[in-house]
Protein backbone atom coordinates (compact mmCIF):
# COMPACT_ATOMS: atom_id res chain seq x y z
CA UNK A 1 79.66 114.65 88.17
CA UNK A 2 79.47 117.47 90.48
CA UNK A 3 79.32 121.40 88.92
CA UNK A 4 82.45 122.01 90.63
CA UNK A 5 83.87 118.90 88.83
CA UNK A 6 82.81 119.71 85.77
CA UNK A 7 84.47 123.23 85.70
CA UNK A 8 87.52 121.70 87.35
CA UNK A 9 87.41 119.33 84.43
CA UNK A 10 87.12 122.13 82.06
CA UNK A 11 90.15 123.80 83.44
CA UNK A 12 92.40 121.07 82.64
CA UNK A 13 91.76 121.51 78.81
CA UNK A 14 92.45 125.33 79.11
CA UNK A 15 96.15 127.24 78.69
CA UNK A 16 97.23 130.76 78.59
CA UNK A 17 98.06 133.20 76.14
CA UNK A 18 97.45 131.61 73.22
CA UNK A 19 96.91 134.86 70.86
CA UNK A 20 100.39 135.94 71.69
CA UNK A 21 102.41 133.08 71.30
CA UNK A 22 100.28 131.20 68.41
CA UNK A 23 101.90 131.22 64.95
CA UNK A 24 98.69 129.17 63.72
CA UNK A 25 96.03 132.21 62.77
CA UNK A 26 96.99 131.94 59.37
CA UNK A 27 96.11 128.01 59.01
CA UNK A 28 92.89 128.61 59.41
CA UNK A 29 89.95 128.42 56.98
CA UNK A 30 88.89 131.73 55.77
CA UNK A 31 85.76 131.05 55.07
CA UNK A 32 85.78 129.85 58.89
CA UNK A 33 82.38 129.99 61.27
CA UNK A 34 84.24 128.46 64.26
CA UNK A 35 87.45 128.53 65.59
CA UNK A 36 89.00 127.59 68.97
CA UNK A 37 92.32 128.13 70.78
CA UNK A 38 94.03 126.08 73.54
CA UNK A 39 97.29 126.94 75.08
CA UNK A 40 97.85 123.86 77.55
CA UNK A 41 101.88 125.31 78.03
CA UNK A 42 100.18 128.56 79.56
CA UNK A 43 98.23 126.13 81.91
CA UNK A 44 101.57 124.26 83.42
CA UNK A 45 102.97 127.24 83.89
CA UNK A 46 100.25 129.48 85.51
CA UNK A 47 99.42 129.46 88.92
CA UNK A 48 96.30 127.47 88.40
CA UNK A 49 98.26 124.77 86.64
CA UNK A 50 100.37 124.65 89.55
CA UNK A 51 98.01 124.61 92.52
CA UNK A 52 96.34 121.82 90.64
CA UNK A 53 99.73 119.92 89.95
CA UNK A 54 100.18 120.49 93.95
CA UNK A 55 96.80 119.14 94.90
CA UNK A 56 97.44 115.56 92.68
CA UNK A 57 100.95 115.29 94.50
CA UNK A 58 99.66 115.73 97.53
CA UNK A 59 96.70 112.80 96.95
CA UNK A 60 96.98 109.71 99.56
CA UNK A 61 98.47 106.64 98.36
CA UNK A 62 95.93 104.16 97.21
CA UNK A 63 95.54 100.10 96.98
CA UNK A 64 98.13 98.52 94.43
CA UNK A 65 95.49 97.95 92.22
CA UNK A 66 94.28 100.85 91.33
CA UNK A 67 97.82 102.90 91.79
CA UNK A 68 98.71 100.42 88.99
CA UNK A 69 95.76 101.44 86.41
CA UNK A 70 95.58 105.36 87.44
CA UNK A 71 99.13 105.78 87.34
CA UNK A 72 99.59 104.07 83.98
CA UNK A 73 96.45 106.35 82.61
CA UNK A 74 97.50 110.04 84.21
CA UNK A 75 101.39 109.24 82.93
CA UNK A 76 99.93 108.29 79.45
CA UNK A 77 97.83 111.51 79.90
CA UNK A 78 100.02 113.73 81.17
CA UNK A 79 102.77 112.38 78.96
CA UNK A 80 101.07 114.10 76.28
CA UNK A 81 99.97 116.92 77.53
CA UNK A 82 103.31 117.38 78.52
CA UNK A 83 104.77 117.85 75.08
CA UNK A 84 101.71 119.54 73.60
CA UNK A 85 102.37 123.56 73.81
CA UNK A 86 99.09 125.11 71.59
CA UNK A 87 95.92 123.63 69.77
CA UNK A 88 93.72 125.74 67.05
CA UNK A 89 90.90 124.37 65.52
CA UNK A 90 88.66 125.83 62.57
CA UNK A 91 85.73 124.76 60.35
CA UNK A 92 83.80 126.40 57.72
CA UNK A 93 80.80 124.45 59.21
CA UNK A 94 78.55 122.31 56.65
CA UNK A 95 76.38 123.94 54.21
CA UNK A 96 72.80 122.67 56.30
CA UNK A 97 72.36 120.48 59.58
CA UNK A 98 71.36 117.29 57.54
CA UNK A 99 74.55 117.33 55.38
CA UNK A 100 75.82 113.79 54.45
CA UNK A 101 79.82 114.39 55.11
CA UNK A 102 81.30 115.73 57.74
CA UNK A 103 81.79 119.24 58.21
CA UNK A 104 85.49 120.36 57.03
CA UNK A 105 87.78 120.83 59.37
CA UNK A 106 91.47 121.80 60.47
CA UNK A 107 93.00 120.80 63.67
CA UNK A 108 96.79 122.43 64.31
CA UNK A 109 99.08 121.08 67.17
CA UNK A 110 101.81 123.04 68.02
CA UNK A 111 103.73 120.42 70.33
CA UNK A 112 107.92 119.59 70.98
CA UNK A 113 107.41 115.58 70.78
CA UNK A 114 109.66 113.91 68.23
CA UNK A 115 107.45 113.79 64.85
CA UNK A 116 108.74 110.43 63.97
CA UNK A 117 107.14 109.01 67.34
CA UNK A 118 103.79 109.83 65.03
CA UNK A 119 105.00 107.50 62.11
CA UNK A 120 104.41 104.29 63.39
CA UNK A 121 100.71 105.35 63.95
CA UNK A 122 99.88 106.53 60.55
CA UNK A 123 98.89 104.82 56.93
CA UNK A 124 101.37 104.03 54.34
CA UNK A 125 103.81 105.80 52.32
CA UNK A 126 103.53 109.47 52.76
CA UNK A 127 102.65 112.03 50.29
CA UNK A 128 105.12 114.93 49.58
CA UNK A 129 102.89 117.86 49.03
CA UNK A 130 104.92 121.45 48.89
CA UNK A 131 107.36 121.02 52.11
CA UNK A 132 105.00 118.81 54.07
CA UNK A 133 104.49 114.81 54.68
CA UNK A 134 100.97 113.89 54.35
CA UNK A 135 99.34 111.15 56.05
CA UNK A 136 96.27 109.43 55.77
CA UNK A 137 95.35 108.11 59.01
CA UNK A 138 93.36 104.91 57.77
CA UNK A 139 92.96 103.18 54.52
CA UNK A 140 89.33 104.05 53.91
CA UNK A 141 89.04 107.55 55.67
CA UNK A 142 90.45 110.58 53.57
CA UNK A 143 91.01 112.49 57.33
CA UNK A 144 94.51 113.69 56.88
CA UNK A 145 97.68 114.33 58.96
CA UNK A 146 100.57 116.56 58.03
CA UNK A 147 103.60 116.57 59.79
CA UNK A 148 105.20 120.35 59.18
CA UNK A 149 108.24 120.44 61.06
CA UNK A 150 109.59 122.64 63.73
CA UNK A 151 107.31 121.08 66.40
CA UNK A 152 103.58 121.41 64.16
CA UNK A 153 101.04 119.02 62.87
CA UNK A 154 98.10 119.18 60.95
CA UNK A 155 95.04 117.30 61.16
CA UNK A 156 91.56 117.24 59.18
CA UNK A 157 89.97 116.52 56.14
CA UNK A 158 92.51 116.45 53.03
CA UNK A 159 91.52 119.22 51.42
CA UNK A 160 91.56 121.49 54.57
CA UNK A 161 95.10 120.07 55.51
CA UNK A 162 96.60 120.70 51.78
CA UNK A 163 95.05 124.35 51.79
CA UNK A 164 96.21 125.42 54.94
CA UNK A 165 99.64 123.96 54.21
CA UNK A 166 98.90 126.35 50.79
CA UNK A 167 98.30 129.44 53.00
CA UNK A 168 101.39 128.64 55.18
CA UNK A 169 104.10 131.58 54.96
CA UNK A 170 101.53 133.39 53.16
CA UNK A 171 100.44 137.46 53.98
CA UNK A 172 97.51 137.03 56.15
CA UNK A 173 94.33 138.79 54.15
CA UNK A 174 92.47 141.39 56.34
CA UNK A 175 91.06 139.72 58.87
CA UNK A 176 87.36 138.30 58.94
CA UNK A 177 84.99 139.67 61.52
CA UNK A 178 85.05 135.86 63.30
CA UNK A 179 89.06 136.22 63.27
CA UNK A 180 88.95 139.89 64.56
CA UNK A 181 86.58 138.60 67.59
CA UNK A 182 88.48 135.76 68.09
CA UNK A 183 91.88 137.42 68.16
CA UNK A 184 90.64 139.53 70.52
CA UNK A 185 88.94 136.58 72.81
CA UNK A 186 91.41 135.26 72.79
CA UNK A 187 93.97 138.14 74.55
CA UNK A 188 92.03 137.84 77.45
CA UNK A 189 90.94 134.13 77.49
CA UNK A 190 93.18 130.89 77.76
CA UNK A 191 90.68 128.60 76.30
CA UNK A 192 87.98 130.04 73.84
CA UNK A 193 85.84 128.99 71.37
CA UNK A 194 83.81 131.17 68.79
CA UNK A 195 80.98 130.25 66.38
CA UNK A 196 78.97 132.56 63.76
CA UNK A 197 77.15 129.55 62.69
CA UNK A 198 73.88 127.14 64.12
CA UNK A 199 75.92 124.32 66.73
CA UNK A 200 73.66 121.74 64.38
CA UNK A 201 75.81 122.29 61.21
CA UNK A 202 79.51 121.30 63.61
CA UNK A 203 77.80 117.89 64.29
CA UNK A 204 79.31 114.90 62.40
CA UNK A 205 77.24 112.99 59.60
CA UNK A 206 74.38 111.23 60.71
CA UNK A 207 75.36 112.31 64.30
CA UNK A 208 72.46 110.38 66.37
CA UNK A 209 71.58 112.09 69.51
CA UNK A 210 70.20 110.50 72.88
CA UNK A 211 69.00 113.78 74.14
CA UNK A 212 66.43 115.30 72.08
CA UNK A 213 66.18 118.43 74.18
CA UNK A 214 69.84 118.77 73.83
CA UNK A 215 69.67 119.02 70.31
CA UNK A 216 66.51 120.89 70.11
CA UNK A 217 68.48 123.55 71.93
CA UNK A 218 71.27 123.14 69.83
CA UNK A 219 69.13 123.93 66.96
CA UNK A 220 68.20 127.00 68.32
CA UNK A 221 71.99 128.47 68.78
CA UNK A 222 73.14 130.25 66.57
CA UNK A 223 76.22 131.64 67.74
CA UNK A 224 78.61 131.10 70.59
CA UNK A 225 81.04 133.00 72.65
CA UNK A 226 83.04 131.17 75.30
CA UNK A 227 86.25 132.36 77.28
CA UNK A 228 87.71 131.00 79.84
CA UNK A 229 90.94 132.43 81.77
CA UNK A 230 93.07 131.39 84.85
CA UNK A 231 95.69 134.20 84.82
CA UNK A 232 94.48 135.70 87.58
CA UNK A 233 91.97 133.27 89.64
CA UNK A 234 89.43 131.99 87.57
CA UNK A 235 86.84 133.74 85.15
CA UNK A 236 84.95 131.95 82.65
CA UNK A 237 82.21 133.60 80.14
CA UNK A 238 79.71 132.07 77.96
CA UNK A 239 77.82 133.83 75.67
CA UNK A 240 74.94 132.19 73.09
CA UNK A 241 73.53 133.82 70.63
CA UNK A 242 69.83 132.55 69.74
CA UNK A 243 66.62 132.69 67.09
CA UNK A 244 64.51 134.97 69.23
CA UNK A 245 64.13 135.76 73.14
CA UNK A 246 61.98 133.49 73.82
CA UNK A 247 64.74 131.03 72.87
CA UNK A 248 67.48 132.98 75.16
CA UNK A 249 65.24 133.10 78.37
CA UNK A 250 64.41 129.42 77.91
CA UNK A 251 68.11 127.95 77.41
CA UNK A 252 68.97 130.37 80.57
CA UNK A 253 66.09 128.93 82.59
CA UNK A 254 67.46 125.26 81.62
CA UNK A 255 70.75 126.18 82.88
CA UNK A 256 69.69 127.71 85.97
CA UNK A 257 67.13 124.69 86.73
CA UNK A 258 70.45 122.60 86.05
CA UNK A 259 72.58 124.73 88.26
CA UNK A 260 69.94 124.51 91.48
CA UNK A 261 69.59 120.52 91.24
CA UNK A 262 73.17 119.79 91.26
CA UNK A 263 73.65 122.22 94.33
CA UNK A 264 70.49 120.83 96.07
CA UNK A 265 72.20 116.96 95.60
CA UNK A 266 75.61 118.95 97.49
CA UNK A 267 73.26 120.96 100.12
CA UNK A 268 75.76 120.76 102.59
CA UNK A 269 78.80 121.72 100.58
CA UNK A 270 79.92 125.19 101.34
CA UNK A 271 82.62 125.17 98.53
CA UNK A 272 79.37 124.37 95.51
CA UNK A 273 77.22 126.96 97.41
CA UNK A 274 80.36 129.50 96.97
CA UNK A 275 80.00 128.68 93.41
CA UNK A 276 76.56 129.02 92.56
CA UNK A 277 76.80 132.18 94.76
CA UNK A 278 78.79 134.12 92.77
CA UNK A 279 77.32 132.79 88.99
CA UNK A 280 75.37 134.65 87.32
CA UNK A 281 72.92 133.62 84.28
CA UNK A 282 70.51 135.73 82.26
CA UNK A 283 69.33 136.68 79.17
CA UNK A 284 68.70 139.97 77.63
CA UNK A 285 67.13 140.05 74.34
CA UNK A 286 68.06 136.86 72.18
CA UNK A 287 71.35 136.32 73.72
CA UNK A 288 71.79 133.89 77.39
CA UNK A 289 74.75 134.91 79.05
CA UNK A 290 76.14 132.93 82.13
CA UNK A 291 80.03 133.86 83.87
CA UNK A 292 81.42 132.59 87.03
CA UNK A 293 84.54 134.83 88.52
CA UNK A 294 87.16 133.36 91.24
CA UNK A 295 89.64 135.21 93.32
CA UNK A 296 92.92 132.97 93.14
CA UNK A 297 92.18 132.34 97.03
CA UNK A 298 88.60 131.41 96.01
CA UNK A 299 89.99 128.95 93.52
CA UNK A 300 92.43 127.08 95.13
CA UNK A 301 89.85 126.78 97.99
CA UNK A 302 87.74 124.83 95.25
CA UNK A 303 90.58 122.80 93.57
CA UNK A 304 91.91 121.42 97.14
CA UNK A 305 87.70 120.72 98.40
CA UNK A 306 87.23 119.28 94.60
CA UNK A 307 90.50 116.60 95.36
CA UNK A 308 89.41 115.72 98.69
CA UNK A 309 86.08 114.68 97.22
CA UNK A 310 87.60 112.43 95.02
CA UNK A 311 90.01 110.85 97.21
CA UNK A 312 86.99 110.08 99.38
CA UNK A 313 85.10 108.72 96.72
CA UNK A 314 88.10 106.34 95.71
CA UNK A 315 88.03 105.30 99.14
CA UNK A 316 84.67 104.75 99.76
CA UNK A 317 85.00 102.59 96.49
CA UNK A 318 87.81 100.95 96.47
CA UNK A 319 86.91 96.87 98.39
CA UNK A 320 88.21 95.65 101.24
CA UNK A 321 90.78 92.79 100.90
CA UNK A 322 88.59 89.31 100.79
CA UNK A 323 89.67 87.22 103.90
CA UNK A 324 91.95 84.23 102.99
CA UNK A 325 89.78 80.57 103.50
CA UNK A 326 91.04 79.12 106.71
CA UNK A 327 93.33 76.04 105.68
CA UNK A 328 91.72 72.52 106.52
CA UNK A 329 94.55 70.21 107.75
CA UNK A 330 95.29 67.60 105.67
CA UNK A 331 93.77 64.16 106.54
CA UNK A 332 96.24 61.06 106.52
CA UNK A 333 95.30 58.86 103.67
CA UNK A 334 93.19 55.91 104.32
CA UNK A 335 94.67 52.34 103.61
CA UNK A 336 92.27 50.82 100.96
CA UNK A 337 92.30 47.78 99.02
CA UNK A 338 92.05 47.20 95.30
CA UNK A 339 90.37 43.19 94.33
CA UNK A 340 91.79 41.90 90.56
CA UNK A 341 89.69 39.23 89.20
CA UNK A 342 89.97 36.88 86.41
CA UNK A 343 93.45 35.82 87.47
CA UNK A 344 94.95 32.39 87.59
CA UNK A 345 94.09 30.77 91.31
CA UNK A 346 90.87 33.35 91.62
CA UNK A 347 90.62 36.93 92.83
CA UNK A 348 93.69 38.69 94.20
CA UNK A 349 93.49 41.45 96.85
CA UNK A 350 96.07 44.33 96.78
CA UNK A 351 96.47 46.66 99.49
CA UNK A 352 96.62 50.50 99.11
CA UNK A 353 97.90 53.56 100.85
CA UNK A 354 95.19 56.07 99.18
């Protein structure tokens, strides 16, 4: 995947707003070391939701085929999406990066489907807890979901779910430092995520990984800053806190190492060379920064060259029709003859058509 997909990819998880139309800040843990916001009704309804609702409209037609399996996928997709409005995650993080459980967590859905289109997908009878209908979602797992009302739903371990369902309607308690940064991320972000905590202590029990320099790194964060908006073009921010500066320069050199290969493999692409143009990575002391900032021009430039490139690539893969086998006339059946022996007055011959 190109860099250009990937931060086209990125944008479709990220909304608008989301500090000033949440009602979910007081859900969250307050003990919490990462939180995350996602407004995905700010996205259909900003311009960059639109240009990139424009841009799939506008695709070519494709073979039957594979109209028939995209088309069932994106209107699954978008179905969703469609009736999901906010999402706000928190987790207290485990107490060390070789804990046995998973770490605690609380996921919050602010959506305007029909909660009893959930029902049929959850475990059992539910449990009444304070004004809420708790849900386990399988028989052995003690992950929760609780279906509030008025368009909300909880999801996470049970006792995350039952305390934040505690805290509901409840004053808010001064605000933590990781709230008070996040609050204020997110009034100028549409997607965001915040950490105070090393990435290592997120990952789920007995997480296995396949990269070992991924997780090396991972090891070595110990906080995170990310913001991404699309109010006005596009502007995303990412900011890591690490152990020392050695650490910082390193991860920034990965990135930019990262950065030049995937524009080297698109040479001749003057919409990537835009991009890696105007990013911008660094470190200063233990902290790597990296940003990327888009004029709404600039942007829609990049969504239309990043649909082109995948219409051509769904082209270029799609088969040609196999060529039907020429029909061999039939041949007129060949009179034959069938001999029957044994029978009274010696062998008798019968004649056949086939």
């Amino acid at each position: 995947m190109t860099l250009r997909m990937k931060l086209m990819v990125s944008l479709l998880v990220a909304g608008t707003s989301a500090a000033a139309q949440t009602n979910a800040w007081e859900l969250g843990h307050p003990d919490a070391k990462l939180l995350l916001g996602i407004d995905l009704k700010g996205l259909r309804e900003s311009a960059a939701g639109q240009t990139i609702q424009k841009q799939m409209n506008a695709q070519p037609a494709q073979t039957p085929a594979v109209t028939s399996f995209q088309s069932s996928f994106q209107a699954m997709a978008l179905g969703i999406l469609e009736q999901i409005d906010r999402v706000f995650l928190s987790s207290p993080a485990n107490p060390t990066a070789t804990a046995k459980n998973n770490p605690p967590f609380l996921l919050v859905v602010e959506a305007r489907f029909p909660m009893a289109q959930l029902k049929p997908f959850l475990q059992g009878t539910p449990r009444r807890y304070r004004t809420a209908d708790v849900y386990r979602t399988s028989k052995t797992d003690t992950t929760s979901v609780a279906l509030l009302g008025e368009g909300m739903l909880l999801l996470g371990d049970e006792k995350s779910v039952l305390a934040a369902i505690d805290r509901r309607g409840r004053a808010l308690p001064p605000a933590s430092a990781l709230l008070a940064r996040a609050q204020k991320l997110a009034s100028t972000h549409d997607f965001w995520v915040i950490a105070d905590e090393s990435l290592s202590k997120f990952q789920p029990a007995n997480a296995s990984s396949t990269n070992p320099l991924a997780s090396q790194i991972a090891a070595q964060i110990k906080g995170l800053e990310f913001g991404l908006a699309v109010r006005d073009g596009f502007q995303l921010e990412l900011n890591l806190a690490t152990e020392n500066e050695a650490a910082a320069s390193q991860i920034a050199q990965l990135f930019s190492t990262q950065v030049q290969t995937a524009a080297l493999a698109q040479a001749n692409n003057p919409e990537v060379a835009e991009m890696v143009s105007k990013l911008q990575i660094g470190s200063e002391g233990n902290r790597m920064r990296l940003s990327l900032a888009l004029t709404q021009d600039e942007f829609e430039r990049q969504v239309r060259a990043a649909q082109a490139a995948q219409a051509a690539r769904l082209q270029t893969a799609t088969p040609a029709p196999s060529p039907r086998p020429a029909t061999r006339p039939v041949k007129p059946a060949t009179p034959g003859k069938i001999i029957i022996y044994g029978l009274e007055g010696g062998p008798r011959e019968i004649q056949t058509t086939h």
